[in-house]
Protein backbone atom coordinates (compact mmCIF):
# COMPACT_ATOMS: atom_id res chain seq x y z
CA UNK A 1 -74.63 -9.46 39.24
CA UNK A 2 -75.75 -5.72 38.86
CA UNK A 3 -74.71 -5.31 42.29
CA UNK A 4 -70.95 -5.94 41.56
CA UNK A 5 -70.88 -3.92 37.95
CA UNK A 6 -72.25 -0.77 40.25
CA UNK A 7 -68.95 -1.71 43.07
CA UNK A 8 -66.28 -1.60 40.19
CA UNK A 9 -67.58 1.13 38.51
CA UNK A 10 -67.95 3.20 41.63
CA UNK A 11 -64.09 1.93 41.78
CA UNK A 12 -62.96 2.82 38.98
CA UNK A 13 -64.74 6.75 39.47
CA UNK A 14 -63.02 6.98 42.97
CA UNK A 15 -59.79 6.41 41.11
CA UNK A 16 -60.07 8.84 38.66
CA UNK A 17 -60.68 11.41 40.97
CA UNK A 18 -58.32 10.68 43.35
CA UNK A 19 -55.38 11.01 40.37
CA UNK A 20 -57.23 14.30 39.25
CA UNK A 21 -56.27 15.45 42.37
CA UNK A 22 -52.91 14.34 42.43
CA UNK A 23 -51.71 16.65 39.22
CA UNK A 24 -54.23 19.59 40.70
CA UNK A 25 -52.78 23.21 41.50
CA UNK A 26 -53.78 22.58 45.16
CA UNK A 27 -51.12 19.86 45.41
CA UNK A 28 -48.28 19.45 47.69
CA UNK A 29 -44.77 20.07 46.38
CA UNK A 30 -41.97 18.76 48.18
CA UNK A 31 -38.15 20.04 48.64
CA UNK A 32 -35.86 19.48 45.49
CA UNK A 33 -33.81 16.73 45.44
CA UNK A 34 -30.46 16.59 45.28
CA UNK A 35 -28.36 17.05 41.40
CA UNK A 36 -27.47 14.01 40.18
CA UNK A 37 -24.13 13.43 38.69
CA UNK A 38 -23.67 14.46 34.97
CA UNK A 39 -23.33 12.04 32.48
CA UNK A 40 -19.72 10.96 30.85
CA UNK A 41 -19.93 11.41 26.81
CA UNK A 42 -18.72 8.02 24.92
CA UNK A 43 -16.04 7.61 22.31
CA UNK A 44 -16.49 8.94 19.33
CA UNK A 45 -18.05 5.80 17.31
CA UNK A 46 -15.87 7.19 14.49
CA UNK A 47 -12.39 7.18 16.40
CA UNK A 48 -10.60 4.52 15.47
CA UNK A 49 -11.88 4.40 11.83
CA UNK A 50 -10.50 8.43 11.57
CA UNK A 51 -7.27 6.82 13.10
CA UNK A 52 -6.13 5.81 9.31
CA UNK A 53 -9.19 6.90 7.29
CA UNK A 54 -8.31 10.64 6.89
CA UNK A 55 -7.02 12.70 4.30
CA UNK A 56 -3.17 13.50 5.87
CA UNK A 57 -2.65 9.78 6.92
CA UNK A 58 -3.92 8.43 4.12
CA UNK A 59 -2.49 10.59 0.60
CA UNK A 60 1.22 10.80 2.62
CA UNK A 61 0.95 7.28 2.46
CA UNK A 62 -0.68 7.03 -1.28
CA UNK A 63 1.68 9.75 -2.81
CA UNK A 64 4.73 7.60 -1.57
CA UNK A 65 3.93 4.21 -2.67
CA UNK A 66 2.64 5.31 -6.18
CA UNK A 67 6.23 6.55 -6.53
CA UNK A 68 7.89 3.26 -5.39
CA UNK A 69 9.02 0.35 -7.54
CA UNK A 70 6.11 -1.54 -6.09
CA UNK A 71 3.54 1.30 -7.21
CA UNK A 72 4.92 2.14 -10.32
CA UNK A 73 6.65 -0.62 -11.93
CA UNK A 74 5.67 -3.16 -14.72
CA UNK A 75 6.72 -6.12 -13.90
CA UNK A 76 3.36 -7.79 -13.11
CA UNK A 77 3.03 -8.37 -16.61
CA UNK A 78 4.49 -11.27 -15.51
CA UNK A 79 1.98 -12.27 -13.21
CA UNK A 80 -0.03 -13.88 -15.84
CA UNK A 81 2.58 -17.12 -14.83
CA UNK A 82 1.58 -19.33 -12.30
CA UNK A 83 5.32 -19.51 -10.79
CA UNK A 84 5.99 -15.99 -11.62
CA UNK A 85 2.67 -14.64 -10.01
CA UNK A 86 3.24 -15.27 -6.32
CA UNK A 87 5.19 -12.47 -6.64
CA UNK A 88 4.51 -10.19 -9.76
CA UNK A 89 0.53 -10.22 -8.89
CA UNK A 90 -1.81 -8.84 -6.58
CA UNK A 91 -4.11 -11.68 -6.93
CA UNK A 92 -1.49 -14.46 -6.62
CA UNK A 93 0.35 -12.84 -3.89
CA UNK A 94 -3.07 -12.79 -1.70
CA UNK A 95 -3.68 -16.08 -2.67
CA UNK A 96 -0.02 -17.75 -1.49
CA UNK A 97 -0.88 -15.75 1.81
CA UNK A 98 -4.05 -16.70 2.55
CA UNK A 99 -3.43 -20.71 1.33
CA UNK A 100 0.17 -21.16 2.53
CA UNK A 101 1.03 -23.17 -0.73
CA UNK A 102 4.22 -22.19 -2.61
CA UNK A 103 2.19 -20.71 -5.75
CA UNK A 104 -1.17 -20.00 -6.23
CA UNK A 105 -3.35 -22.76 -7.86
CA UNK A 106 -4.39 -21.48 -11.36
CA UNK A 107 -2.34 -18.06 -13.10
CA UNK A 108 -4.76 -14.60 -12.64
CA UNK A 109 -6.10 -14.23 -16.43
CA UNK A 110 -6.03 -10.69 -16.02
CA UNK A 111 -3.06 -9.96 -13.32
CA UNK A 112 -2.58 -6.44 -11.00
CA UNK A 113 -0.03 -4.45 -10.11
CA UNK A 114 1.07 -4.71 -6.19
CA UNK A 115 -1.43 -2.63 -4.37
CA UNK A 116 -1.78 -1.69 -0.77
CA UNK A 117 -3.82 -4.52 -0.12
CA UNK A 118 -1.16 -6.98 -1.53
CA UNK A 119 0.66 -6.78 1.30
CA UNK A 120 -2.49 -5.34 4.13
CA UNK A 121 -5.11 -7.31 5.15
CA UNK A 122 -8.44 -4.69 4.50
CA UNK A 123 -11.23 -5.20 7.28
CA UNK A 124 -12.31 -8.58 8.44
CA UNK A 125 -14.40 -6.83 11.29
CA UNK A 126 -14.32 -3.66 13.23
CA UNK A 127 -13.19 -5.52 16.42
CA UNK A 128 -9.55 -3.74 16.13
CA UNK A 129 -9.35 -4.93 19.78
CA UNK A 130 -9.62 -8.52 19.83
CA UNK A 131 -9.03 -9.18 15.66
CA UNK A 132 -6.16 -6.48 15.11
CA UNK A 133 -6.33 -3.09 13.29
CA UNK A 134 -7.51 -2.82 9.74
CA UNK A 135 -4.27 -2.68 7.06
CA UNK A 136 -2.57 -5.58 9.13
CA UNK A 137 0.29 -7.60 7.18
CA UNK A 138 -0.78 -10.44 5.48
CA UNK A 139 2.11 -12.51 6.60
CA UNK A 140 2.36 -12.95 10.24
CA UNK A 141 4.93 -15.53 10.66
CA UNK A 142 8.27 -15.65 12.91
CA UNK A 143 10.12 -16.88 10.00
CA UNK A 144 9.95 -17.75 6.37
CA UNK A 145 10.57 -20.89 4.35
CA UNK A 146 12.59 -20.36 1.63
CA UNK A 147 11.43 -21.55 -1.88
CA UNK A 148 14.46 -23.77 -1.81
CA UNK A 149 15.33 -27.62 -2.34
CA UNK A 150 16.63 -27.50 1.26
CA UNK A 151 13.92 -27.17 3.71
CA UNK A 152 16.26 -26.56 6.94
CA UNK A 153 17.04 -23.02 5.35
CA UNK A 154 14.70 -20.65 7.54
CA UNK A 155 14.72 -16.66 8.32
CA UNK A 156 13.86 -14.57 10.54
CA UNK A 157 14.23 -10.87 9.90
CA UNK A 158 12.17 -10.29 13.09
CA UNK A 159 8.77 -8.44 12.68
CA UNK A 160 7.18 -6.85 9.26
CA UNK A 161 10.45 -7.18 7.71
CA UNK A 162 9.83 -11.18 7.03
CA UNK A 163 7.11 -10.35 4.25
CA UNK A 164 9.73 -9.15 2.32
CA UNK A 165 11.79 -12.24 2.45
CA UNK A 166 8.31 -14.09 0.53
CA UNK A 167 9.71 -12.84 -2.80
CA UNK A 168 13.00 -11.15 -2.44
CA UNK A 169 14.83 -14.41 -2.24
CA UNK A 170 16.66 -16.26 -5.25
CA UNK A 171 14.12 -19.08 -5.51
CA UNK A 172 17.45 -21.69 -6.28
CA UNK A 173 20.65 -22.60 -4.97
CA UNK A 174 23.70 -21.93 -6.08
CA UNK A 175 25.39 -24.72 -8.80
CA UNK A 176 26.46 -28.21 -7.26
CA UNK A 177 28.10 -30.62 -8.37
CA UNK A 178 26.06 -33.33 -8.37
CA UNK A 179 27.52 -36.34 -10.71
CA UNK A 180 30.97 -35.65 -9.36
CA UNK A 181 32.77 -35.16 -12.89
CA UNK A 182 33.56 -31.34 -12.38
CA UNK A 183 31.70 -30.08 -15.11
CA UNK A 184 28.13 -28.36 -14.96
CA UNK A 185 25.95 -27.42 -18.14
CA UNK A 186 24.55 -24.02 -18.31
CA UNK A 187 21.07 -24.97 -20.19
CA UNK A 188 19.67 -20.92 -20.26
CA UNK A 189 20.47 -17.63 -20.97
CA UNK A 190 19.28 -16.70 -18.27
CA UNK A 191 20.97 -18.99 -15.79
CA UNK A 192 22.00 -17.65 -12.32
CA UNK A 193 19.77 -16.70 -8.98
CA UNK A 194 16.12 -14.85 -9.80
CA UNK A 195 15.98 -11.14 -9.62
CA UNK A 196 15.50 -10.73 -6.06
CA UNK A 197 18.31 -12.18 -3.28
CA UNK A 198 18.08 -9.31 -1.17
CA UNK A 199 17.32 -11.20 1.69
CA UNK A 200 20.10 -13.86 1.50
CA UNK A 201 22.72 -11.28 0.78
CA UNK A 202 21.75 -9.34 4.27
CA UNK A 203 21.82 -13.07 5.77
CA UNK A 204 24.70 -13.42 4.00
CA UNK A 205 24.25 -17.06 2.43
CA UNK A 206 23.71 -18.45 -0.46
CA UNK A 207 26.48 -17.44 -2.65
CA UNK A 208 29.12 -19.47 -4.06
CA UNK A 209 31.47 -19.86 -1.25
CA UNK A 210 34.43 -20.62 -3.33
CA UNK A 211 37.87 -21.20 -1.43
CA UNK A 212 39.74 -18.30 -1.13
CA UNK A 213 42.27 -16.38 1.18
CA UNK A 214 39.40 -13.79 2.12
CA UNK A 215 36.80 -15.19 4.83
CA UNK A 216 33.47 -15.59 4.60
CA UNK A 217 32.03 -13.42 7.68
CA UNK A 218 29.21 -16.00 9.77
CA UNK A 219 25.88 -15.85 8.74
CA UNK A 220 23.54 -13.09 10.09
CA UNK A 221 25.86 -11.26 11.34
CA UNK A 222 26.45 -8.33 9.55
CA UNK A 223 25.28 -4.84 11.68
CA UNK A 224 22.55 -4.21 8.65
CA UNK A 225 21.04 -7.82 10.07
CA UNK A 226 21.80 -7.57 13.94
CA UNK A 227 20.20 -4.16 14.35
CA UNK A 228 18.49 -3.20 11.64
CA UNK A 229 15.95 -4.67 9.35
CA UNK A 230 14.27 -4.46 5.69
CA UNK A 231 11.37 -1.67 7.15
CA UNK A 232 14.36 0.27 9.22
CA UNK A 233 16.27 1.20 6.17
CA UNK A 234 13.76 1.14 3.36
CA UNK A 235 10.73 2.58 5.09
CA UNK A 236 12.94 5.16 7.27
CA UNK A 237 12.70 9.03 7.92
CA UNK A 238 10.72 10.41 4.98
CA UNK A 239 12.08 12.97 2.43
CA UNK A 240 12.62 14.04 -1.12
CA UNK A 241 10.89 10.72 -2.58
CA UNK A 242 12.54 8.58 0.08
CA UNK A 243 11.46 7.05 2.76
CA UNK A 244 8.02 5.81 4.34
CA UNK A 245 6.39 3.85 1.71
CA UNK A 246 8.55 4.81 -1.18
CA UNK A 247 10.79 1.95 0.04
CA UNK A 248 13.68 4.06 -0.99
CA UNK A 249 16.53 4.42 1.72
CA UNK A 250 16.86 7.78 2.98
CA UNK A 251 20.16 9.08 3.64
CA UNK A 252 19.23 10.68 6.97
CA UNK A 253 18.32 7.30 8.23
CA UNK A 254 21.49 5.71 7.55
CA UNK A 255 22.85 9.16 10.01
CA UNK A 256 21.73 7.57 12.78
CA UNK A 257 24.59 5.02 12.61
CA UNK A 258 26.68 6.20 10.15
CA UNK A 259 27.47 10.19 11.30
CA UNK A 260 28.44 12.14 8.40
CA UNK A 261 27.12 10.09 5.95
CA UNK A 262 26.05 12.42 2.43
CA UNK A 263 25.25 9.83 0.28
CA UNK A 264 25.63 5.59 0.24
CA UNK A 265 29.61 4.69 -0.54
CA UNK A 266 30.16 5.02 2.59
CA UNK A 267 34.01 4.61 3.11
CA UNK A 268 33.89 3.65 -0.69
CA UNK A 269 32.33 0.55 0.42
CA UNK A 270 29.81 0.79 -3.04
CA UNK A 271 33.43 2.42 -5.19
CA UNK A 272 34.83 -0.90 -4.01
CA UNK A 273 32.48 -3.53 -4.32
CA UNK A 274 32.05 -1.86 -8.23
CA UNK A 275 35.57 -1.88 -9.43
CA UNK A 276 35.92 -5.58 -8.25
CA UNK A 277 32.75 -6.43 -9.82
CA UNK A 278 33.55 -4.89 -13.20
CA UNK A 279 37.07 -7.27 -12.34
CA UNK A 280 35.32 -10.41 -12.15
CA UNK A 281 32.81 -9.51 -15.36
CA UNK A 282 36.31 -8.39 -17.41
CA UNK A 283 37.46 -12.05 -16.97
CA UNK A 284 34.20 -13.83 -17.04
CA UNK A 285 33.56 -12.64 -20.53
CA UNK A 286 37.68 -13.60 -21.41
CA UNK A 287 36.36 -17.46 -20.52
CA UNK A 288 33.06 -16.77 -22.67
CA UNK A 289 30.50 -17.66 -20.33
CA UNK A 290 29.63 -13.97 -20.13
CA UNK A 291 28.11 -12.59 -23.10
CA UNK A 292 28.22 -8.83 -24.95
CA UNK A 293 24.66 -8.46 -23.59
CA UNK A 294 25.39 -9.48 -19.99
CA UNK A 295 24.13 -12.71 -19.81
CA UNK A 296 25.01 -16.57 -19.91
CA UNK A 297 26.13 -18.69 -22.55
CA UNK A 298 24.70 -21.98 -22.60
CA UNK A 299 27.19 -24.93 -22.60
CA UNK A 300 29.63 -26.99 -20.96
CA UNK A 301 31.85 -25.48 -18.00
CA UNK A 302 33.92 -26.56 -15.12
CA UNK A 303 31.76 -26.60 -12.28
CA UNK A 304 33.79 -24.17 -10.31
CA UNK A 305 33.48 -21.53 -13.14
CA UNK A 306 29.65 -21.85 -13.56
CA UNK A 307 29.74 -20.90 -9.40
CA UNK A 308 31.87 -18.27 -10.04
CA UNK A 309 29.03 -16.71 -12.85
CA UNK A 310 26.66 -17.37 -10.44
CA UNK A 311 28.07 -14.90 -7.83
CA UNK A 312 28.00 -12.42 -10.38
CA UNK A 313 24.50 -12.67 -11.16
CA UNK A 314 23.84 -12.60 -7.49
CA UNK A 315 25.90 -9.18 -6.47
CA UNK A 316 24.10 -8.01 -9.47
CA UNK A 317 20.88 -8.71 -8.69
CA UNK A 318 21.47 -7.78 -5.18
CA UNK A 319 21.42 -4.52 -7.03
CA UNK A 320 23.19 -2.62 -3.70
CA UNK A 321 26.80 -2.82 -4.66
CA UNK A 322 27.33 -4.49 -1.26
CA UNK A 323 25.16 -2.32 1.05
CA UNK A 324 23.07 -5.38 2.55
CA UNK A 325 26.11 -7.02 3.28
CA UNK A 326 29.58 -5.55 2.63
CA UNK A 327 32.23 -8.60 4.07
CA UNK A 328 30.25 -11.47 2.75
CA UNK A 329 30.16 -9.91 -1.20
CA UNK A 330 34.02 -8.57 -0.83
CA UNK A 331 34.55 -12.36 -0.12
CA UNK A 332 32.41 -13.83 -2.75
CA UNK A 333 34.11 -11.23 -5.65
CA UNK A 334 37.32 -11.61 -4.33
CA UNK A 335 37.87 -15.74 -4.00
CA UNK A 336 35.84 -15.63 -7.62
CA UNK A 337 38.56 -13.17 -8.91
CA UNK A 338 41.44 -15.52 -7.25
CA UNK A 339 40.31 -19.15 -8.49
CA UNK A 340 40.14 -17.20 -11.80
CA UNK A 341 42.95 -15.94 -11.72
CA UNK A 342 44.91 -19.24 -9.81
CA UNK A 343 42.84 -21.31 -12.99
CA UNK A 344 43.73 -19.80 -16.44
CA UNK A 345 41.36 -21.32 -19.45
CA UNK A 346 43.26 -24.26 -21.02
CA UNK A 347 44.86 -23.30 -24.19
């Protein structure tokens, strides 16, 4: 037994000296070896966060939207509603996109104006690769389901223009005459499509396509539909408090097809469409369904002349003067104007 502890610990002194001499100034010191090949640096961790968070992306962006009827405007007030606040609320907006129901379950006690993440998703994870880049849409659809009794009535605007269809649509149809008896009863006031049929104006349906000697144009195919889109015109070349995120058309946009062009009557398209208008108002107020204050009168009219009112409320509404879609409001104004005209009130 002693004999093996005196073998290992002779060992383990043999060792020791034999690495002391190893790292002595006596030793042996070979050639140098050839370089090796210098390291590549790695991407910036912060790179793709700095692609969006930085102060000239981010304010141009800020300073346009606050300025916008989105950023600025009151109307989520109204959002307190649970059918109004799909639209006029932050909260119920997010909701609608996130559940796919028609209106969000319960009202928001407390609703917000439309914010940046209304309408862009904020980050999920900071995958950008395989989950997307941070402020994606909400809405990723290839078309939109209108809030309509008719659930054949689809559209798609093609890309980031169909989130605006979610809420600038009329949210009803136009009068029909369902009993057969000719008559229809205005109930409201405030009778006639919501305040936002942008979108079926540039499709150009929807309206009250009464008979009349000036044609209706097919649907979708005005050149503001074919090739353009909501984002090309309202989100354009930015300017004076137009363009980008201001969602205000720029002028200099509208150049690009329309050489020339100082300002938005183009050819007196807008001079046009507003003299007719004031026409069909001027004898929608001689039958009385069109009040001092601009809007309905609640009763009993022919069903015919209730359409008519409603095309008016549309075109209004539309709030362009015929810009989305010039042909297809010349031809609802004009047949209105003519059945009025062909139909004098009975004495």
């Amino acid at each position: 037994m002693k004999t093996n502890k005196f073998f290992s610990a002779l060992t383990v002194l043999f060792l020791l000296v034999f690495m002391a001499s190893c790292t002595s100034d006596n030793a042996l010191i070979g050639p140098p070896g050839a370089d090796g090949i210098d390291g590549v640096d790695g991407v910036d961790g912060t790179a793709s966060c700095l692609a969006c968070h930085n102060t000239q992306h981010r304010d141009s962006i800020t300073d346009a939207y606050l300025i916008s009827s989105h950023g600025s405007g009151t109307t989520f007030a109204r959002g307190n509603s649970v059918s109004c606040a799909r639209c006029h609320s932050n909260e119920g907006f997010v909701e609608v996109m996130e559940t796919g129901l028609a209106q969000p379950r319960v009202a928001p006690e407390f609703p917000t104006r439309i914010t940046c993440t209304t309408c862009h998703s904020d980050h999920d994870t900071f995958d950008f690769e395989r989950d997307g880049q941070d402020f994606a849409l909400r809405f990723k659809e290839d078309q939109v389901q209108l809030l309509v009794t008719d659930p054949s009535i689809v559209i798609d605007l093609n890309g980031s223009s169909n989130l605006c269809i979610n809420c600038h649509q009329p949210r009803s149809l136009a009068p029909e005459d369902t009993d057969g008896d000719g008559m229809f009863t205005i109930t409201s006031s405030r009778f006639g499509p919501h305040h936002g049929p942008q979108s079926m104006t540039l499709e150009g349906i929807q309206g009250f396509e009464i008979a009349g000697s000036t044609p209706y144009p097919g649907r979708a195919t005005h050149p503001h539909r074919t090739i353009s889109s909501c984002t090309t015109c309202h989100m354009g070349e930015p300017g004076n408090e137009v363009g980008t995120h201001t969602m205000k058309p720029n002028i200099v946009t509208c150049q690009q097809c329309h050489p020339g062009a100082t300002d938005f009557d183009i050819n007196g398209t807008r001079t046009e469409i507003a003299s007719l208008l004031a026409d069909l108002e001027t004898r929608l107020a001689d039958r009385g369904i069109l009040s001092g204050s601009g809007s309905a009168v609640p009763g009993d009219y022919p069903f015919e002349l209730a359409g008519v009112y409603w095309n008016r409320i549309y075109i209004v509404e539309d709030q362009t003067l015929g810009v989305h879609n010039y042909e297809y409001v010349k031809a609802l104004l004009s047949n209105s104007i003519e059945y009025l005209d062909n139909n004098p009130a009975p004495n």
